[in-house]
C-alpha atoms as a PDB file:
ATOM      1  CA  UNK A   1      89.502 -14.823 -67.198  1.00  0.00           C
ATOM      2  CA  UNK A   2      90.413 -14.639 -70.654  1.00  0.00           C
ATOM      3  CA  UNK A   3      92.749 -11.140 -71.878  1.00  0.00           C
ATOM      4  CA  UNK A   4      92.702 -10.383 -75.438  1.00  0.00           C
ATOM      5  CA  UNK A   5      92.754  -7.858 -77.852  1.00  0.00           C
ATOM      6  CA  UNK A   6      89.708  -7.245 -80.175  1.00  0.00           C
ATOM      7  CA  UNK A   7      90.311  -7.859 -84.169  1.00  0.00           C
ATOM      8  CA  UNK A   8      90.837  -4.543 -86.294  1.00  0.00           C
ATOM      9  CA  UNK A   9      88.822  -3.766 -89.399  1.00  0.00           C
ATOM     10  CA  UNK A  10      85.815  -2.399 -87.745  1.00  0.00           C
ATOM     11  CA  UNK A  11      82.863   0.121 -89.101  1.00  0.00           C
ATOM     12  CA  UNK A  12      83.049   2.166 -85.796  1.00  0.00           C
ATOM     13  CA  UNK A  13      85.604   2.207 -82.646  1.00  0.00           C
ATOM     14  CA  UNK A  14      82.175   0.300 -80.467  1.00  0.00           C
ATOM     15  CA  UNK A  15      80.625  -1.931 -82.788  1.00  0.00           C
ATOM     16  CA  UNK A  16      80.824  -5.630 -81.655  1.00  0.00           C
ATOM     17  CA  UNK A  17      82.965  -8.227 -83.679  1.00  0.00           C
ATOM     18  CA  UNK A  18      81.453 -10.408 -85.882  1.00  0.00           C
ATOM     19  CA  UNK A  19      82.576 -13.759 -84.173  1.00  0.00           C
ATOM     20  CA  UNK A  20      82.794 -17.209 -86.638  1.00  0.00           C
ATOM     21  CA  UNK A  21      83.777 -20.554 -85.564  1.00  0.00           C
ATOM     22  CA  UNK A  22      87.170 -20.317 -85.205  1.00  0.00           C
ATOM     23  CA  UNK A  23      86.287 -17.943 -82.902  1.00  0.00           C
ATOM     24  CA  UNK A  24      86.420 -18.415 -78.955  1.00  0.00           C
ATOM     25  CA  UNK A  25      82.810 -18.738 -77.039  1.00  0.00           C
ATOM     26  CA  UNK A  26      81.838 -16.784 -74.293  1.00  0.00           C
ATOM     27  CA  UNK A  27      82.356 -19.819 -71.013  1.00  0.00           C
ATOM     28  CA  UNK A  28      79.539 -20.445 -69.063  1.00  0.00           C
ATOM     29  CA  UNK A  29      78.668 -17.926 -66.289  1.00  0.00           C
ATOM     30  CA  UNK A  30      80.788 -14.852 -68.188  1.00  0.00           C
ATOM     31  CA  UNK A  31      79.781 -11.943 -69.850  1.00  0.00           C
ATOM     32  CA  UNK A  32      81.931 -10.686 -72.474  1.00  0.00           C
ATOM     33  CA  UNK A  33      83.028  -6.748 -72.368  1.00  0.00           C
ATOM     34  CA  UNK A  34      84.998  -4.623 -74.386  1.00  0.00           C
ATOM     35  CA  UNK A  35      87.185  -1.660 -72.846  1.00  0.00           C
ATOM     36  CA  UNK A  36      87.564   1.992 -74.258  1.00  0.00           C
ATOM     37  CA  UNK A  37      90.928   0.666 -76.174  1.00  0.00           C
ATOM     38  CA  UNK A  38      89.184  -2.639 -77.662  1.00  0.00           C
ATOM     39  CA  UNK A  39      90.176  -5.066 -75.267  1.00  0.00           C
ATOM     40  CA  UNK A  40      87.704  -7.898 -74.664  1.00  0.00           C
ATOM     41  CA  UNK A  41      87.389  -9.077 -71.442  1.00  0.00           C
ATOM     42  CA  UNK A  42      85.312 -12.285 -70.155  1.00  0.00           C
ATOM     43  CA  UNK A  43      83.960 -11.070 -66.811  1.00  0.00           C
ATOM     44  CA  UNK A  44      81.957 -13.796 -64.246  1.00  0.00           C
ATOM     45  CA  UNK A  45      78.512 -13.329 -63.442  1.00  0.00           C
ATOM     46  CA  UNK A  46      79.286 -12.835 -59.677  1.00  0.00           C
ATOM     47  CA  UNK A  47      80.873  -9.984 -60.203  1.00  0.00           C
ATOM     48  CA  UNK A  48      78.281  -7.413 -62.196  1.00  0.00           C
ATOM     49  CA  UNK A  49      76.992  -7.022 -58.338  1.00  0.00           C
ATOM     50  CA  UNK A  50      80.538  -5.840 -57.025  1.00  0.00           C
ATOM     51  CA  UNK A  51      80.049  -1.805 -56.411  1.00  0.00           C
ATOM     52  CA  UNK A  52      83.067  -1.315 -59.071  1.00  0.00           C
ATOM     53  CA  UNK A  53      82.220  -3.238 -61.588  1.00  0.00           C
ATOM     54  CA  UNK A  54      78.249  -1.929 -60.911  1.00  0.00           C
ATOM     55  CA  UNK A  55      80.097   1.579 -61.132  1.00  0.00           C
ATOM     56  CA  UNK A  56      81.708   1.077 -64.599  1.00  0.00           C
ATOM     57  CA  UNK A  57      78.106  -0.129 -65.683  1.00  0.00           C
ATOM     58  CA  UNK A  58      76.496   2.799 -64.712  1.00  0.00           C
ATOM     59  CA  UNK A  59      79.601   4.657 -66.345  1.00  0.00           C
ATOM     60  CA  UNK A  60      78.514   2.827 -69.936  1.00  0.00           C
ATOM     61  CA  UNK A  61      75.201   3.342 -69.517  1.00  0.00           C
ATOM     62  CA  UNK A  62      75.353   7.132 -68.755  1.00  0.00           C
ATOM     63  CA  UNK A  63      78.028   7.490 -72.317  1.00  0.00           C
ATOM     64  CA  UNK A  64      76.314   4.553 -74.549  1.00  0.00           C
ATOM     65  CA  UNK A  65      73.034   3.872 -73.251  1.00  0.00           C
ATOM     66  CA  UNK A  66      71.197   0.885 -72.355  1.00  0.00           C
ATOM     67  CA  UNK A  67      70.328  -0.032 -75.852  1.00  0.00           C
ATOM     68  CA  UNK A  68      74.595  -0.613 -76.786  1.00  0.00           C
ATOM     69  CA  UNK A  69      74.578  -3.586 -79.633  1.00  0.00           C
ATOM     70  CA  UNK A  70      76.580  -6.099 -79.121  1.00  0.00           C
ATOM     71  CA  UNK A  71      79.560  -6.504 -76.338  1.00  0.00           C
ATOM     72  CA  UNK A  72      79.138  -4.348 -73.448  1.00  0.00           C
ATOM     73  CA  UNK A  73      81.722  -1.632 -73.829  1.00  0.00           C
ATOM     74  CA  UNK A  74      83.055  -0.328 -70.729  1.00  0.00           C
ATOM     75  CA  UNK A  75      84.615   3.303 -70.686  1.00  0.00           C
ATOM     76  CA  UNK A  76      87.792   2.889 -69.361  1.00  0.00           C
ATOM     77  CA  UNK A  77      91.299   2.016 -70.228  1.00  0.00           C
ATOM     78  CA  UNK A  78      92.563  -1.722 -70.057  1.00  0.00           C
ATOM     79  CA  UNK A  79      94.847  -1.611 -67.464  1.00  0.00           C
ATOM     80  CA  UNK A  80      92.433   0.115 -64.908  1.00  0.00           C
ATOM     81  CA  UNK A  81      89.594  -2.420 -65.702  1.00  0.00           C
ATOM     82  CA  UNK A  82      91.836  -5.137 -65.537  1.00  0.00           C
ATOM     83  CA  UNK A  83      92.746  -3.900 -62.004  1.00  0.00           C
ATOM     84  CA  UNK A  84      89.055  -3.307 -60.911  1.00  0.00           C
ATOM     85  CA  UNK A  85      88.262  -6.937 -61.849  1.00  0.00           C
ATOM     86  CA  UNK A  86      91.136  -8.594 -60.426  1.00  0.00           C
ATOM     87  CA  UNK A  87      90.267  -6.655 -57.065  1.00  0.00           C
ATOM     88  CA  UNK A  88      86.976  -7.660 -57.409  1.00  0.00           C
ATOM     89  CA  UNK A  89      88.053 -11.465 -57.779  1.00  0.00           C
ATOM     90  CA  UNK A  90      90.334 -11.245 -54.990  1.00  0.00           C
ATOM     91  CA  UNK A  91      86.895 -10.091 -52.411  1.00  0.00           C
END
């Protein structure tokens, strides 16, 4: 799982990145997602089914809808998602 910090220079705090080349692609079987502090975060398929993670989805949907462009943004700080997903990696 890939850690890293989203690039500054945005129009708002949740708009997505605009991603070029250079750019690393989302791997094969992850969904990208972007915490409350603009961490992005590669997450595995298998794990949008874990109750956490499925928690923190219904989280973003009740604050930013179903209709979010872009990244998924999750509403929680980086540290605490990071720990969700590791737990969830480790079941």
């Amino acid at each position: 799982m890939a850690w890293r910090k989203k690039s500054g220079g945005e129009s708002s705090p949740g708009a997505s990145p605009r991603y070029s080349d250079e750019r690393e692609k989302v791997p094969r079987g992850h969904v990208p997602m972007v915490t409350g502090c603009g961490e992005r975060v590669m997450v595995p398929v298998r794990l949008l089914t874990h109750p956490c993670i499925a928690e923190l989805l219904d989280m973003a949907a009740q604050q930013y809808g179903y209709g979010q462009p872009g990244v998924l943004r999750i509403p929680c700080d980086a540290g605490h998602f990071r720990a969700v997903v590791d737990s969830a990696l480790q079941n």
